[in-house]
PDB file of N, CA and C in Angstrom:
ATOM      1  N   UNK A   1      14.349   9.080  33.461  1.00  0.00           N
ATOM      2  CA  UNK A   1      14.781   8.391  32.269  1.00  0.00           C
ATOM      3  C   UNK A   1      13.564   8.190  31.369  1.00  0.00           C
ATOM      4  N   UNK A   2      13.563   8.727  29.810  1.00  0.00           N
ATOM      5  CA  UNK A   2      12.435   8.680  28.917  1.00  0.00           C
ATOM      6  C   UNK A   2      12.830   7.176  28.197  1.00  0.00           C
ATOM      7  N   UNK A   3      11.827   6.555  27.403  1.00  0.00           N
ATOM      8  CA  UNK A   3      11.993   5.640  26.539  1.00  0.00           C
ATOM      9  C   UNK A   3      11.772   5.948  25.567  1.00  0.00           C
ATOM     10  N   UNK A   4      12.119   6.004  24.393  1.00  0.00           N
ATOM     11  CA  UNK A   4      11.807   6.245  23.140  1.00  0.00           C
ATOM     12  C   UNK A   4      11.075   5.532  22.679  1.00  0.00           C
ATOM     13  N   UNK A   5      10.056   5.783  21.819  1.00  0.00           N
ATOM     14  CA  UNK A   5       9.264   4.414  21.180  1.00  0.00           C
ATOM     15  C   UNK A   5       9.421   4.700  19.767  1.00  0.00           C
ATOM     16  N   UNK A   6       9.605   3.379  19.263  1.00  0.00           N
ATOM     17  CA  UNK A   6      10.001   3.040  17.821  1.00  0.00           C
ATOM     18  C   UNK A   6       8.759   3.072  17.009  1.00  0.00           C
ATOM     19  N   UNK A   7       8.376   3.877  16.146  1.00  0.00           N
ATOM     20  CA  UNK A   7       7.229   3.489  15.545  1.00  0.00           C
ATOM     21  C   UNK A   7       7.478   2.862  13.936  1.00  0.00           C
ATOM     22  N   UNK A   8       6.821   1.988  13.472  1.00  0.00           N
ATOM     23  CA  UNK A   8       7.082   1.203  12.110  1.00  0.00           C
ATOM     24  C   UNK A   8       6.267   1.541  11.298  1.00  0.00           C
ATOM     25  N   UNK A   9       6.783   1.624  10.123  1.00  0.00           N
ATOM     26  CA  UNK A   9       5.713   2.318   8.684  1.00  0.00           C
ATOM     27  C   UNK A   9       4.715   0.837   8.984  1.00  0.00           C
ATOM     28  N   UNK A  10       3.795   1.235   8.088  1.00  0.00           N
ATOM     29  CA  UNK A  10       2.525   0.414   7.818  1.00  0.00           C
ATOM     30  C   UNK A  10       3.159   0.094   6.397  1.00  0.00           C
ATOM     31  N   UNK A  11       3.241  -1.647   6.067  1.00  0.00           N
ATOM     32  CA  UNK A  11       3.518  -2.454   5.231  1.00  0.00           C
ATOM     33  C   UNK A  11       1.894  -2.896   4.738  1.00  0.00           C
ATOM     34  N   UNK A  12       1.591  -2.607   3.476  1.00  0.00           N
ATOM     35  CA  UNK A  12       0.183  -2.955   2.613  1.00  0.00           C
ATOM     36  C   UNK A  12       0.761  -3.607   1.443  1.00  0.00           C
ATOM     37  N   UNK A  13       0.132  -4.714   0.664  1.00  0.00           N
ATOM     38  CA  UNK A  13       0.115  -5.404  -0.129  1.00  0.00           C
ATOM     39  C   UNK A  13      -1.258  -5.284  -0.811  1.00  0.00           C
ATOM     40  N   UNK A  14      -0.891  -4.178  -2.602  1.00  0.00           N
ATOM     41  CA  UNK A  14      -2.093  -4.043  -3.182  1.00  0.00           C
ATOM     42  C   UNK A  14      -1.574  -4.979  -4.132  1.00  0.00           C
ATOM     43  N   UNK A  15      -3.504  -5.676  -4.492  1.00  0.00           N
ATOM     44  CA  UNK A  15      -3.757  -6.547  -5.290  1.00  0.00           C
ATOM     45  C   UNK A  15      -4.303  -6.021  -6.562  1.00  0.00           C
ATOM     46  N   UNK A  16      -3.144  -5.967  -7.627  1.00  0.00           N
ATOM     47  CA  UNK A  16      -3.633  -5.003  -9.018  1.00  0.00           C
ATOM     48  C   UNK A  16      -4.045  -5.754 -10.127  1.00  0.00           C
ATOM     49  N   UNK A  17      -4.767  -5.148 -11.270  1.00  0.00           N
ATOM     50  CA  UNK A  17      -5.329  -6.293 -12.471  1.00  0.00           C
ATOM     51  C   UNK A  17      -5.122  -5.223 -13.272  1.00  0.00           C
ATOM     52  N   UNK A  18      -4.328  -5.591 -14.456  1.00  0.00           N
ATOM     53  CA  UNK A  18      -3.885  -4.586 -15.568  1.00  0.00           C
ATOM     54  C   UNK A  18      -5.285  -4.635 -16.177  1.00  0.00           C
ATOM     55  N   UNK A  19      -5.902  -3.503 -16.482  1.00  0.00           N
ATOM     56  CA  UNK A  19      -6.677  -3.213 -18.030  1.00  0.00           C
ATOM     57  C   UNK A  19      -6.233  -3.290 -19.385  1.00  0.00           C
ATOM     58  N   UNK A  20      -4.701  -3.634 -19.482  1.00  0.00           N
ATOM     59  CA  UNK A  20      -4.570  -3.745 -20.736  1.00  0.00           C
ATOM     60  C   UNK A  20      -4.773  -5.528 -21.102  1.00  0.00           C
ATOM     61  N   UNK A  21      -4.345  -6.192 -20.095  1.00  0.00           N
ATOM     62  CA  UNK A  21      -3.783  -7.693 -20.599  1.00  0.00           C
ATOM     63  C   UNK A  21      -4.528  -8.878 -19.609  1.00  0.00           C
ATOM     64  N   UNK A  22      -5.058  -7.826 -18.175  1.00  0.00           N
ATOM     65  CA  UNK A  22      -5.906  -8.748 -17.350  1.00  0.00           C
ATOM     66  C   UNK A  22      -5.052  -9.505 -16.515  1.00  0.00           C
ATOM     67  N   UNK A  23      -3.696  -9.080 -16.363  1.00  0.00           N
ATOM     68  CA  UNK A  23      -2.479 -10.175 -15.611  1.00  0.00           C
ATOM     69  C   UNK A  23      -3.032  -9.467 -14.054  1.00  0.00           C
ATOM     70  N   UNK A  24      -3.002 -10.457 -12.975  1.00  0.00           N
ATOM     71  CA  UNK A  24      -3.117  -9.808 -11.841  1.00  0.00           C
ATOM     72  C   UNK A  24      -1.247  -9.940 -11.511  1.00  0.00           C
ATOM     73  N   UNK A  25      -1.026  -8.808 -10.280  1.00  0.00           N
ATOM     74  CA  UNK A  25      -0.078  -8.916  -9.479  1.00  0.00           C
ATOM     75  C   UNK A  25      -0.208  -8.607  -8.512  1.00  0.00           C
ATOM     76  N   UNK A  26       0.670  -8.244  -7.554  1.00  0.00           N
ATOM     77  CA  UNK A  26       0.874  -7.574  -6.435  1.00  0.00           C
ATOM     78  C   UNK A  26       2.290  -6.865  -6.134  1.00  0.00           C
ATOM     79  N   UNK A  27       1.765  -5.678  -5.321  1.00  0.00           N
ATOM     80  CA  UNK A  27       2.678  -4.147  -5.039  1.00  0.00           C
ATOM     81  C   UNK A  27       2.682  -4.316  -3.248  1.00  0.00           C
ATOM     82  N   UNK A  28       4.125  -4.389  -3.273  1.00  0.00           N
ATOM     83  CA  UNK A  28       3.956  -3.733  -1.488  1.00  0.00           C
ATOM     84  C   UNK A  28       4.671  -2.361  -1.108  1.00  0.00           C
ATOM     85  N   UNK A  29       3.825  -1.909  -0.398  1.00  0.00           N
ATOM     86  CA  UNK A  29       3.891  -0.474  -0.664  1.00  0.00           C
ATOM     87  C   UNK A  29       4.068  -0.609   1.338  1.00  0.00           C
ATOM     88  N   UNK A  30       5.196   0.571   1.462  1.00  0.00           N
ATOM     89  CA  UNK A  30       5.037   1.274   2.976  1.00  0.00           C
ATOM     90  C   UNK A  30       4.480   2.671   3.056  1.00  0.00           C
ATOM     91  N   UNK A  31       3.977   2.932   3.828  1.00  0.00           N
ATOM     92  CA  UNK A  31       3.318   3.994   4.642  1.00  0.00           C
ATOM     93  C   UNK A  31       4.358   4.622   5.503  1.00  0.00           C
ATOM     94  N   UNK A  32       4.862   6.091   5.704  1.00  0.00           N
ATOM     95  CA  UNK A  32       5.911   5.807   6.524  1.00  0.00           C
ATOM     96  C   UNK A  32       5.176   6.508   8.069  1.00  0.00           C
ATOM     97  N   UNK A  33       5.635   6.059   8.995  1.00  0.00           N
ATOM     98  CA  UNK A  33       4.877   6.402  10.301  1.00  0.00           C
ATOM     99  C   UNK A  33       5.242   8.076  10.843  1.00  0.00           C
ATOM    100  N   UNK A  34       4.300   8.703   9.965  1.00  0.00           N
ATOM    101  CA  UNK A  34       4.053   9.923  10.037  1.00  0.00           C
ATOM    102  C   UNK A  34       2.559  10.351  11.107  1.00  0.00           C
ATOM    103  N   UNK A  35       2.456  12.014  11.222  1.00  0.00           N
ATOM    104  CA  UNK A  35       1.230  12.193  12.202  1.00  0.00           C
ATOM    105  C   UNK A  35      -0.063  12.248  10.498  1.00  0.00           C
ATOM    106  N   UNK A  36      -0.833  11.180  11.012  1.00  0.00           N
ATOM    107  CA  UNK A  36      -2.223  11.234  10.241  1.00  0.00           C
ATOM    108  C   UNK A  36      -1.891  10.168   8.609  1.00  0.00           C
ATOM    109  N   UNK A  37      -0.677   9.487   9.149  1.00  0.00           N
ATOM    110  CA  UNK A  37      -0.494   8.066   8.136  1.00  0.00           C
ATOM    111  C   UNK A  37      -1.846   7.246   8.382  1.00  0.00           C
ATOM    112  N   UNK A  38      -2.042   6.519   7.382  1.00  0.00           N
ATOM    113  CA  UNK A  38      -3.183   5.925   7.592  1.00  0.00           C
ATOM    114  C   UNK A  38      -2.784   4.293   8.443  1.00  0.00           C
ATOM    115  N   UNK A  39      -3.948   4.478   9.138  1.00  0.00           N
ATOM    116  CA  UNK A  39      -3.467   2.648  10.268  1.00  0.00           C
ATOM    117  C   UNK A  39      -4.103   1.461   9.693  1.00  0.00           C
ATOM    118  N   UNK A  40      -4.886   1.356   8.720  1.00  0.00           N
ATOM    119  CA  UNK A  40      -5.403   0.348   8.063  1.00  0.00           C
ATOM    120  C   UNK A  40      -6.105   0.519   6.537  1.00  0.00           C
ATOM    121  N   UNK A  41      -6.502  -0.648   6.418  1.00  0.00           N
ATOM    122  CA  UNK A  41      -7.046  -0.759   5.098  1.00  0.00           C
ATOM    123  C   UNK A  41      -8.538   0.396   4.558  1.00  0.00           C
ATOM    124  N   UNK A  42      -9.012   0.671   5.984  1.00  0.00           N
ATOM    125  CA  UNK A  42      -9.993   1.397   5.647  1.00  0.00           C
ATOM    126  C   UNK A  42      -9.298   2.906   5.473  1.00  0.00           C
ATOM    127  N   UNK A  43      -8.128   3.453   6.045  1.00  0.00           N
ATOM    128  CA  UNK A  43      -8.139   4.735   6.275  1.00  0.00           C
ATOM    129  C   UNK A  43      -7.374   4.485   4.937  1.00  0.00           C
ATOM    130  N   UNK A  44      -6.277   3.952   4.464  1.00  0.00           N
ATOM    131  CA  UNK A  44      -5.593   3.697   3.563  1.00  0.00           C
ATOM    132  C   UNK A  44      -6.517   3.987   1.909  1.00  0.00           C
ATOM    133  N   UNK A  45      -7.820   3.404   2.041  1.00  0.00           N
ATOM    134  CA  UNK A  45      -8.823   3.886   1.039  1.00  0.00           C
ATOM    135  C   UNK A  45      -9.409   5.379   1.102  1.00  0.00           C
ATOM    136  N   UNK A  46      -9.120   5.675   2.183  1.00  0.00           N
ATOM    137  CA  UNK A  46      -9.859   7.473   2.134  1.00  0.00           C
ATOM    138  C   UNK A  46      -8.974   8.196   2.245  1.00  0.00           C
ATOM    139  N   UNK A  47      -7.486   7.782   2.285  1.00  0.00           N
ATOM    140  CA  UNK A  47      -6.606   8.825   2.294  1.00  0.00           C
ATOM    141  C   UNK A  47      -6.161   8.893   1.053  1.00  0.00           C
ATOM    142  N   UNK A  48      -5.483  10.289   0.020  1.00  0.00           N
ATOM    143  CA  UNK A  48      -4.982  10.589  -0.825  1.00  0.00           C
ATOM    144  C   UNK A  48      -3.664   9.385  -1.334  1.00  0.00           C
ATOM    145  N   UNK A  49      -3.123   8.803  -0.393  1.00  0.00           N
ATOM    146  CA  UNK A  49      -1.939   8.291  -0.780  1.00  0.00           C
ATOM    147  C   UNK A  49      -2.114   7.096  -2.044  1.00  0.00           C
ATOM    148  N   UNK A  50      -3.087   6.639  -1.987  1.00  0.00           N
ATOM    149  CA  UNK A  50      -2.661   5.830  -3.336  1.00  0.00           C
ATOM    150  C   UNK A  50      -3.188   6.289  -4.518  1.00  0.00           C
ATOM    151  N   UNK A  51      -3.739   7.648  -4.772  1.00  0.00           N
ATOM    152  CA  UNK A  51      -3.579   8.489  -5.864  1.00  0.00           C
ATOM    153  C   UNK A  51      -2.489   9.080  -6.144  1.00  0.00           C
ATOM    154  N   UNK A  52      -0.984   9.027  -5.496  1.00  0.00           N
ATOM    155  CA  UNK A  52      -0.296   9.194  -6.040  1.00  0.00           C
ATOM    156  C   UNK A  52       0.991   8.261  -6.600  1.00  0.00           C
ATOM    157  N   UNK A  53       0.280   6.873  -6.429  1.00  0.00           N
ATOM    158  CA  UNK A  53       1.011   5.785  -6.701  1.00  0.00           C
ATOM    159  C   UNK A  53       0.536   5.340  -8.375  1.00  0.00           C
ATOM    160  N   UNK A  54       2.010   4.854  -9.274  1.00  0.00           N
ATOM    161  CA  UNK A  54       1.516   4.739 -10.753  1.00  0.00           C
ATOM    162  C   UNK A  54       1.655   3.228 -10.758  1.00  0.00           C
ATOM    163  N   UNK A  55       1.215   2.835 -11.614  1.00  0.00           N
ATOM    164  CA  UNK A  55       1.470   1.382 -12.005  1.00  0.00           C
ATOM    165  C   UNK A  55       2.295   1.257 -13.519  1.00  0.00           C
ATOM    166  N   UNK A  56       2.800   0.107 -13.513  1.00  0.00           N
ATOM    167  CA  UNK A  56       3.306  -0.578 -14.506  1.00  0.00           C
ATOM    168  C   UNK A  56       3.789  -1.672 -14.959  1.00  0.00           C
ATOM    169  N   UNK A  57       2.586  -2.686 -16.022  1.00  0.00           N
ATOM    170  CA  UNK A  57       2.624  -3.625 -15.692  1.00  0.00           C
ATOM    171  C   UNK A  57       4.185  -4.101 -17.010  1.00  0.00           C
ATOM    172  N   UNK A  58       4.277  -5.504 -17.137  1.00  0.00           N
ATOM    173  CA  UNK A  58       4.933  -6.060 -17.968  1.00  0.00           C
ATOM    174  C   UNK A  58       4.296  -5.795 -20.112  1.00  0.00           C
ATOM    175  N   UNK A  59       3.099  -6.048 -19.883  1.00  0.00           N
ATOM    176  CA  UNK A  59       2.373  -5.422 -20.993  1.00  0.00           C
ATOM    177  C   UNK A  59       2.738  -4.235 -21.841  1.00  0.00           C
ATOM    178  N   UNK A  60       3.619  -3.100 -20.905  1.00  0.00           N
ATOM    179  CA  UNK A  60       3.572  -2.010 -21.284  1.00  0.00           C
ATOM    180  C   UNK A  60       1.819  -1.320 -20.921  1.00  0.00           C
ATOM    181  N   UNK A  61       1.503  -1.669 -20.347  1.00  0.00           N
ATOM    182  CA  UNK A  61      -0.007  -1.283 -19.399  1.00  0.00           C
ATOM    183  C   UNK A  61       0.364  -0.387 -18.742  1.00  0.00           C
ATOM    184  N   UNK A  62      -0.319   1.134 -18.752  1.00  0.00           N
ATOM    185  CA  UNK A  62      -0.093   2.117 -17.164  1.00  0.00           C
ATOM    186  C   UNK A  62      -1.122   1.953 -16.807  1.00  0.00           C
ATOM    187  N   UNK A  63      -3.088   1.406 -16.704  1.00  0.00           N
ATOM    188  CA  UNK A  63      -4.052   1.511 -15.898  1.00  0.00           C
ATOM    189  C   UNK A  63      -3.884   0.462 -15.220  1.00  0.00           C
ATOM    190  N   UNK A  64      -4.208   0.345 -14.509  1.00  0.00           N
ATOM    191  CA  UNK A  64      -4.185  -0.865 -12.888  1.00  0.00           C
ATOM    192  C   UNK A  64      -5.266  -0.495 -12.556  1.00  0.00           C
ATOM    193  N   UNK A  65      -5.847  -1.735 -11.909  1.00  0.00           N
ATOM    194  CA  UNK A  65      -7.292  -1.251 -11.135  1.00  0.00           C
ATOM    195  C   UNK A  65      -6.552  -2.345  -9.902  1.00  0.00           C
ATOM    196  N   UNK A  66      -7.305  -1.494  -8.639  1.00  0.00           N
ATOM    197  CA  UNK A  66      -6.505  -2.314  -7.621  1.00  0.00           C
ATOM    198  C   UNK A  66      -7.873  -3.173  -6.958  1.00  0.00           C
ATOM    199  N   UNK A  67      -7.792  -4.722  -7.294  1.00  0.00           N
ATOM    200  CA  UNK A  67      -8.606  -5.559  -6.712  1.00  0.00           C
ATOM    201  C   UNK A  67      -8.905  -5.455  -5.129  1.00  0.00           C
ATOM    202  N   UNK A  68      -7.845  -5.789  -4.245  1.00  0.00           N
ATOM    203  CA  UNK A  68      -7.738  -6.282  -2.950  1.00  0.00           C
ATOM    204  C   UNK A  68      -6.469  -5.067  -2.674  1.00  0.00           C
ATOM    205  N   UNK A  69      -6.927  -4.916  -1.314  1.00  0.00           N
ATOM    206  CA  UNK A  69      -5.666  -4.548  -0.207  1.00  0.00           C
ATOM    207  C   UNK A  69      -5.816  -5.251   1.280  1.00  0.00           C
ATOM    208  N   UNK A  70      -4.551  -5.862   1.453  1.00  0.00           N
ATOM    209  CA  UNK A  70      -4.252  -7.092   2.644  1.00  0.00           C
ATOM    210  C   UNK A  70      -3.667  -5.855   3.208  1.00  0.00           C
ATOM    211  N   UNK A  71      -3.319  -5.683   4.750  1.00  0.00           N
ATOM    212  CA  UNK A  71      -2.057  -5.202   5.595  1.00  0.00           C
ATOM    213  C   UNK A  71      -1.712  -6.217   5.804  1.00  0.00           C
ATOM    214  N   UNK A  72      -0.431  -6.336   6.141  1.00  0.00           N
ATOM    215  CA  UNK A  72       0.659  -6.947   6.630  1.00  0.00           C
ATOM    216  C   UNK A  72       0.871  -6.894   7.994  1.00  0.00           C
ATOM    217  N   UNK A  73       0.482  -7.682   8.820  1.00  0.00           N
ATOM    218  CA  UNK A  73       0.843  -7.768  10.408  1.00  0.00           C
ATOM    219  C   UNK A  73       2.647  -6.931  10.700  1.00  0.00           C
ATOM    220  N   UNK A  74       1.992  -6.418  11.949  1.00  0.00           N
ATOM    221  CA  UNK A  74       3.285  -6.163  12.325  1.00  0.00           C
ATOM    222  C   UNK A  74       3.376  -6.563  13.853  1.00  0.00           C
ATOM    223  N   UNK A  75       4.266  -7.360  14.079  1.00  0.00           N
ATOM    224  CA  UNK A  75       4.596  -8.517  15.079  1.00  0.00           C
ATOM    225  C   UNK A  75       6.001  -7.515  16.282  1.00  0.00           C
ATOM    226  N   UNK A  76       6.241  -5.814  16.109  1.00  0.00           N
ATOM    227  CA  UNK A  76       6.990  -5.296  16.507  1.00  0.00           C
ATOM    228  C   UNK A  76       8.404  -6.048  17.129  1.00  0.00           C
ATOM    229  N   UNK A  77       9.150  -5.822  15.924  1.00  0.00           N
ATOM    230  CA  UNK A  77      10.396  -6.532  15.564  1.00  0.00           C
ATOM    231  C   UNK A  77      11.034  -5.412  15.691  1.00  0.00           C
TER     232      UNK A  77
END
C-alpha cells in the first residue's frame, strides 16, 4: 500500500510601493508545487517568477518596486 503525499503551493506576500503615488500595498501570490518551484524567499528572488508578475496600483501606476517579501507558514492543513 503507497501513500500519496499532498504537496502545497508556496503562499508569499509581496510588499509593493507604487512609483507613481508612493501608496504601499500588498500582493499574495502562490507558487504552484511544481519540480524546481522556489521554497523560500531567497530562491523566490533568483528565480524568474516574479518577472513575470505586473502590477497595478489604484493611481493608474504600472511600476511597483517590491519593498519586502514575507512567506506565509504552512502549518500542512
Amino acid at each position: 500500500m503507497s501513500v500519496a503525499l499532498r504537496h502545497l503551493p508556496r503562499v508569499f506576500t509581496l510588499h509593493i510601493r507604487c512609483d507613481n503615488c508612493l501608496r504601499e500595498s500588498s500582493r499574495t501570490i502562490e507558487v504552484p508545487a511544481v519540480d524546481d518551484a522556489p521554497c523560500d524567499v531567497d530562491e523566490l528572488v533568483e528565480s524568474g517568477f516574479l518577472g513575470a508578475l505586473r502590477f497595478n496600483c489604484v493611481c493608474a501606476g504600472v511600476v511597483g518596486q517590491i519593498i519586502g517579501i514575507s512567506q506565509e507558514r504552512s502549518y500542512g492543513l
